[in-house]
Protein backbone atom coordinates (compact mmCIF):
# COMPACT_ATOMS: atom_id res chain seq x y z
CA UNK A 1 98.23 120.29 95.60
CA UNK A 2 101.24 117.94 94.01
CA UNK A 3 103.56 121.09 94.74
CA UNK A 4 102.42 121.20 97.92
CA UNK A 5 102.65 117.79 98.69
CA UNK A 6 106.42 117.70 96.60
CA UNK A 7 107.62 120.49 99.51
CA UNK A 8 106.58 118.23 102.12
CA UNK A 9 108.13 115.40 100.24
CA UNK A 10 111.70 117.31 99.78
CA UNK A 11 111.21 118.71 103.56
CA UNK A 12 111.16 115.80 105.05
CA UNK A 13 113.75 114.03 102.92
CA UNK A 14 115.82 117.24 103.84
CA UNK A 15 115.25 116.15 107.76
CA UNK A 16 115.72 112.18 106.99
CA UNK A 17 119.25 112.86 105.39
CA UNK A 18 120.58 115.11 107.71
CA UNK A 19 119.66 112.50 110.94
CA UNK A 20 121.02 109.56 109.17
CA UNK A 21 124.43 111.41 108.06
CA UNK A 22 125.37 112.52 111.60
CA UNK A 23 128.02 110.64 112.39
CA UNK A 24 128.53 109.20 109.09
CA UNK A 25 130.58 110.47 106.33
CA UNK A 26 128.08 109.10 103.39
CA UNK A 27 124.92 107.87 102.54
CA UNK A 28 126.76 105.62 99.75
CA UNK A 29 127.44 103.02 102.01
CA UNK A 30 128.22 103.01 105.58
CA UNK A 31 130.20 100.23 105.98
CA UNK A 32 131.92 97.27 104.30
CA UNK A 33 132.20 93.68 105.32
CA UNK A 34 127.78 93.00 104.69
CA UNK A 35 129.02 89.42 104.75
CA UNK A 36 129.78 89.09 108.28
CA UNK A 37 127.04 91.10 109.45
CA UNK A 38 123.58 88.50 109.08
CA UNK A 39 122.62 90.96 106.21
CA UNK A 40 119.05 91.68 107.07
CA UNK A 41 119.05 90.41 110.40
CA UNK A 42 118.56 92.24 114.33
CA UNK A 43 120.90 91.11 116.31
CA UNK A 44 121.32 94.63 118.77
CA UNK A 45 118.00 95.29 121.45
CA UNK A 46 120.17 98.95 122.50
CA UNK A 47 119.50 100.57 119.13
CA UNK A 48 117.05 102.86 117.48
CA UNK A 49 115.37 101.15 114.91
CA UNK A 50 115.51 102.36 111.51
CA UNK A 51 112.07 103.34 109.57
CA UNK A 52 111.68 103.52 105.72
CA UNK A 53 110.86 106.88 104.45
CA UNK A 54 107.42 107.88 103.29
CA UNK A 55 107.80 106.91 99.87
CA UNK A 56 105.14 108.93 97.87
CA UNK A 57 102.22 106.45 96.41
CA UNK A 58 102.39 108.31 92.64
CA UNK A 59 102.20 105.16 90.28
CA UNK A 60 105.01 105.11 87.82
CA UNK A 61 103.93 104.07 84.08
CA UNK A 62 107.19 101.65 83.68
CA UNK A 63 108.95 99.05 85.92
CA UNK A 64 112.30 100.37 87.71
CA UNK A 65 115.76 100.56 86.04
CA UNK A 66 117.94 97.39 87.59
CA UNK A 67 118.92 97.91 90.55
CA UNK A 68 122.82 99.52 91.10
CA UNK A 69 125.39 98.16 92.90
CA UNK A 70 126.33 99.81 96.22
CA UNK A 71 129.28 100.70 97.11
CA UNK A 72 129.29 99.00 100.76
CA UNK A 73 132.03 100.52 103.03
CA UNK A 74 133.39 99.38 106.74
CA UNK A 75 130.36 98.98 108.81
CA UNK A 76 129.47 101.24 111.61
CA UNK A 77 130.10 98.58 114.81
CA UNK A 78 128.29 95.53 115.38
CA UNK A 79 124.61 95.47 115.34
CA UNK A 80 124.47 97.10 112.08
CA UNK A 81 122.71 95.49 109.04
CA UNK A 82 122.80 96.62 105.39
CA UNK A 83 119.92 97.66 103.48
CA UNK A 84 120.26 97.88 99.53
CA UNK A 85 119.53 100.98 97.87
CA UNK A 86 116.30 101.24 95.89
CA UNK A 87 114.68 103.08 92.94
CA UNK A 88 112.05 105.53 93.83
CA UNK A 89 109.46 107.34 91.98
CA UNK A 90 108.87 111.21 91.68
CA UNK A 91 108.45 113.86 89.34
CA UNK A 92 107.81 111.50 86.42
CA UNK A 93 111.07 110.29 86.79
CA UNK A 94 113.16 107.30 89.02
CA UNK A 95 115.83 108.43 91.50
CA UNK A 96 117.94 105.61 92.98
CA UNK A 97 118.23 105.97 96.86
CA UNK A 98 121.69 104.60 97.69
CA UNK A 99 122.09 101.87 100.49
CA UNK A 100 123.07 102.46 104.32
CA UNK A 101 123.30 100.89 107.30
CA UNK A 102 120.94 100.97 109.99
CA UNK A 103 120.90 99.38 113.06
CA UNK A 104 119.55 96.22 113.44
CA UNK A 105 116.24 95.12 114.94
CA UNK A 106 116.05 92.29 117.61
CA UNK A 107 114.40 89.35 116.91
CA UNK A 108 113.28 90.92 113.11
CA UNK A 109 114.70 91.57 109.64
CA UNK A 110 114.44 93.95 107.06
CA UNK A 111 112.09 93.73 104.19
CA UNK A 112 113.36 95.99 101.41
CA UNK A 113 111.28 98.44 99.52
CA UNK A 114 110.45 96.80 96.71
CA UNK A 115 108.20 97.46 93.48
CA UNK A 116 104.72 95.61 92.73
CA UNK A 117 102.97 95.93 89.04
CA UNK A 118 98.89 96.84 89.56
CA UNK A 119 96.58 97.82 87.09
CA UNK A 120 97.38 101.12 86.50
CA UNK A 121 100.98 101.44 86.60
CA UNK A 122 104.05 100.20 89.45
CA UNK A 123 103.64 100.59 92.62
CA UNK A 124 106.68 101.26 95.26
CA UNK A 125 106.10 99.59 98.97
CA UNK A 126 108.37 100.87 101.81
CA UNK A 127 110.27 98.99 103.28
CA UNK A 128 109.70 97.34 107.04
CA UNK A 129 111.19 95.40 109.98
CA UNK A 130 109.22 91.79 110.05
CA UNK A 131 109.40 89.65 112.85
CA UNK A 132 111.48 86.42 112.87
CA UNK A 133 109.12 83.46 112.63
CA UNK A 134 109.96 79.95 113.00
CA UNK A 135 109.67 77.96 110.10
């Protein structure tokens, strides 16, 4: 069952990668310049939005390493926003997932994947697009 379910895993990781790098030389970091771009923010209705990747829900027995710094390159065009890489969990061991661009969501922003402590272990969410609220 857990190989079964680490083929699907690497399959679809396979299909992930190779949609996000057309068009762009590296996953590393698609762009530079995160500082003009509202980091996080939609600001481009004409683009696909992007979707986390089904992160696998194995608990890890120990929090995540720090997180790395990206190297963030030129960005893509306008409408692009930056989302950090991220530590994930598989195979009783972390692998970091570097950061990219994506385009940007209207009216949301990006909510990174991030790691939660529960009773048995750590816990990584995905990451999602949240609607702008006003405060």
């Amino acid at each position: 069952m857990k190989n079964n379910i680490s083929k699907r895993l690497t399959i679809l990781m396979i299909m992930l990668s190779t949609l996000m790098l057309s068009g762009c030389e590296s996953l590393e970091g698609l762009f530079s310049g995160a500082s003009s771009s509202k980091r996080g923010y939609a600001s481009n209705a004409s683009r696909p939005a992007f979707v986390s990747p089904r992160i696998t829900r194995e608990l890890a027995p120990t929090p995540p390493p720090p997180p790395r710094i990206d190297n963030i390159t030129s960005s893509p065009g306008s409408g692009y926003i930056w989302m950090d890489g991220y530590w994930s969990w598989s195979g009783g061991k972390y692998s970091w997932s570097n950061g990219r661009w994506a385009p940007a969501m209207p009216g949301q922003f990006w909510i990174a994947p991030h790691w939660k402590q529960e009773r048995a272990g750590w816990r990584l969410h995905p990451g999602y697009w949240k609607k702008t609220g006003k405060h």
